[in-house]
Protein backbone atom coordinates (compact mmCIF):
# COMPACT_ATOMS: atom_id res chain seq x y z
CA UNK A 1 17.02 52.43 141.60
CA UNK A 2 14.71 49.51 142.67
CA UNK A 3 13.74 51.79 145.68
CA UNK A 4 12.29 54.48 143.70
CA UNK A 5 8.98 54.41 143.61
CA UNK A 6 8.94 56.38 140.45
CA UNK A 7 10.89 53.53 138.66
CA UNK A 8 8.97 50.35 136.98
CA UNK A 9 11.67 47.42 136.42
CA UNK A 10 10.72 44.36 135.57
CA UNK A 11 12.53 40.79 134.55
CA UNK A 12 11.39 39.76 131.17
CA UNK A 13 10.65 35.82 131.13
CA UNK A 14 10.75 33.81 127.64
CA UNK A 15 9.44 30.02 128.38
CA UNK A 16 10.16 30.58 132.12
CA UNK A 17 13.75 31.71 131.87
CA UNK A 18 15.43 35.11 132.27
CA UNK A 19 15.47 36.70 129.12
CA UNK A 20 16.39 40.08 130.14
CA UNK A 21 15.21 43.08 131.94
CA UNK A 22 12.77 46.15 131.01
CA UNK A 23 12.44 49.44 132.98
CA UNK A 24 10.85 52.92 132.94
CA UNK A 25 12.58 55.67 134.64
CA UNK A 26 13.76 59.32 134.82
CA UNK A 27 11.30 62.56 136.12
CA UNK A 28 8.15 63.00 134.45
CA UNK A 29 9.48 65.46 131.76
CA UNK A 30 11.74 62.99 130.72
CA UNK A 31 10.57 59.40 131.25
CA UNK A 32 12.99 56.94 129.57
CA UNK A 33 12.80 53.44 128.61
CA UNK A 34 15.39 51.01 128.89
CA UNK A 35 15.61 47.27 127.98
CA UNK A 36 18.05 44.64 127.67
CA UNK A 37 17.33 40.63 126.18
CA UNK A 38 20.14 38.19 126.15
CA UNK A 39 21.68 37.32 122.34
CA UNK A 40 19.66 33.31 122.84
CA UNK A 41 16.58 35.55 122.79
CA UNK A 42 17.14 37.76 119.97
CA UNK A 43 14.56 37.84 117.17
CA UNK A 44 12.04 35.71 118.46
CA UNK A 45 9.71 39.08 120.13
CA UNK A 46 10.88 39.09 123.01
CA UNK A 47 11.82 42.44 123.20
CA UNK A 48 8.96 44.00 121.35
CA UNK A 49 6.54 41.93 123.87
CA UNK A 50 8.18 43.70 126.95
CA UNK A 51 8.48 46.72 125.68
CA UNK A 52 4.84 47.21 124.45
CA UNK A 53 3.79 45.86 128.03
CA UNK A 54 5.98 48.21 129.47
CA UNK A 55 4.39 51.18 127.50
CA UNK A 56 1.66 49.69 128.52
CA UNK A 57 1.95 49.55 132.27
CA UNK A 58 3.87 53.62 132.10
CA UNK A 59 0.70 56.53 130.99
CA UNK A 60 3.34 59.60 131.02
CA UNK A 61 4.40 60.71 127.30
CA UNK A 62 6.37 61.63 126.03
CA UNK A 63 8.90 58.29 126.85
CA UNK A 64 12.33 58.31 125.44
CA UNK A 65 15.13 55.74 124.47
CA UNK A 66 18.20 55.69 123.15
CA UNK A 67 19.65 53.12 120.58
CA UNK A 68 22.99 52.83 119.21
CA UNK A 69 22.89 53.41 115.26
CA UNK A 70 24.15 49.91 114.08
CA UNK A 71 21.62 48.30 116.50
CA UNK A 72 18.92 47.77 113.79
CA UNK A 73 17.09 45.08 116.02
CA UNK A 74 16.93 47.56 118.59
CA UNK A 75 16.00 50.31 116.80
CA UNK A 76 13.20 47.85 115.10
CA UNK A 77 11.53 47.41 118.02
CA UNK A 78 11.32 50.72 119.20
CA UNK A 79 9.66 51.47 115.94
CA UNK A 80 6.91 48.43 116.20
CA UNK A 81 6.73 49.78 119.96
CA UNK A 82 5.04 53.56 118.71
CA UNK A 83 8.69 55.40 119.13
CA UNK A 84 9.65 57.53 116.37
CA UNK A 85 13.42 58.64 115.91
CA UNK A 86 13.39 62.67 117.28
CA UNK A 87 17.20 63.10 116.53
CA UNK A 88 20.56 61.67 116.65
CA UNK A 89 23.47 62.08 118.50
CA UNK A 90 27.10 60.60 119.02
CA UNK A 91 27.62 59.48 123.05
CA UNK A 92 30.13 57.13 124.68
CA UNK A 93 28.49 53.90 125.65
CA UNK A 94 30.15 52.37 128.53
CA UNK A 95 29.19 48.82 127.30
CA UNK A 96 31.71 49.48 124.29
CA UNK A 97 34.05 51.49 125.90
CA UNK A 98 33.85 54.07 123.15
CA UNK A 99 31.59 56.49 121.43
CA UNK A 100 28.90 55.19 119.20
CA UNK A 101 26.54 57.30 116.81
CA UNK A 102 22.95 56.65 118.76
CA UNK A 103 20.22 56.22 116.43
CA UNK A 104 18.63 58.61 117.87
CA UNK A 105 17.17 60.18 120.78
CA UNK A 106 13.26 58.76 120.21
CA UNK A 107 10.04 59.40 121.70
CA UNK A 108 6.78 57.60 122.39
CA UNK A 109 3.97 59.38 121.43
């Protein structure tokens, strides 16, 4: 993945620390977003601050992302970020081991 030119990943920093990682990927029709921020990190912006710079830094829309329903901090920040909930779907997320309802499919305008 970090050989494809196509890809944008980037370590998120909070004080100088790893917080987590943010990345843009997938063919142009279907650009998705992707971001992950340790639980010490959690509710203090983190996310929404690498996220909007990563909308920033990515000019194809439609972008995508996928959020698992219970994940309301998640899903927040998608919402502050300009992504609006298209759908919703039931997946199986590795990280669980099981499938999950995903708050939905949403999109960037």
């Amino acid at each position: 993945m970090r050989s494809d030119p196509s890809v944008i990943l980037r370590t998120v920093l909070a004080d100088g620390a790893v917080a987590g990682h943010a990345a843009v990927f997938g063919p142009p029709s279907e650009r998705e977003v992707t971001y992950v921020i340790g639980r010490a990190h959690w509710g203090q912006g983190i996310g929404t601050a690498a996220l909007t710079e990563l909308v920033r830094l990515e000019p194809v829309r439609p972008l995508h992302a996928d959020a698992a329903a219970d994940n309301a901090g998640s899903l927040r920040v998608l919402v502050k970020c300009g992504f609006i909930v298209t759908g919703r779907s039931r997946c199986f997320a590795r990280a669980r081991d099981e499938d999950i309802d995903q708050g939905g499919d949403t999109g960037c305008r």
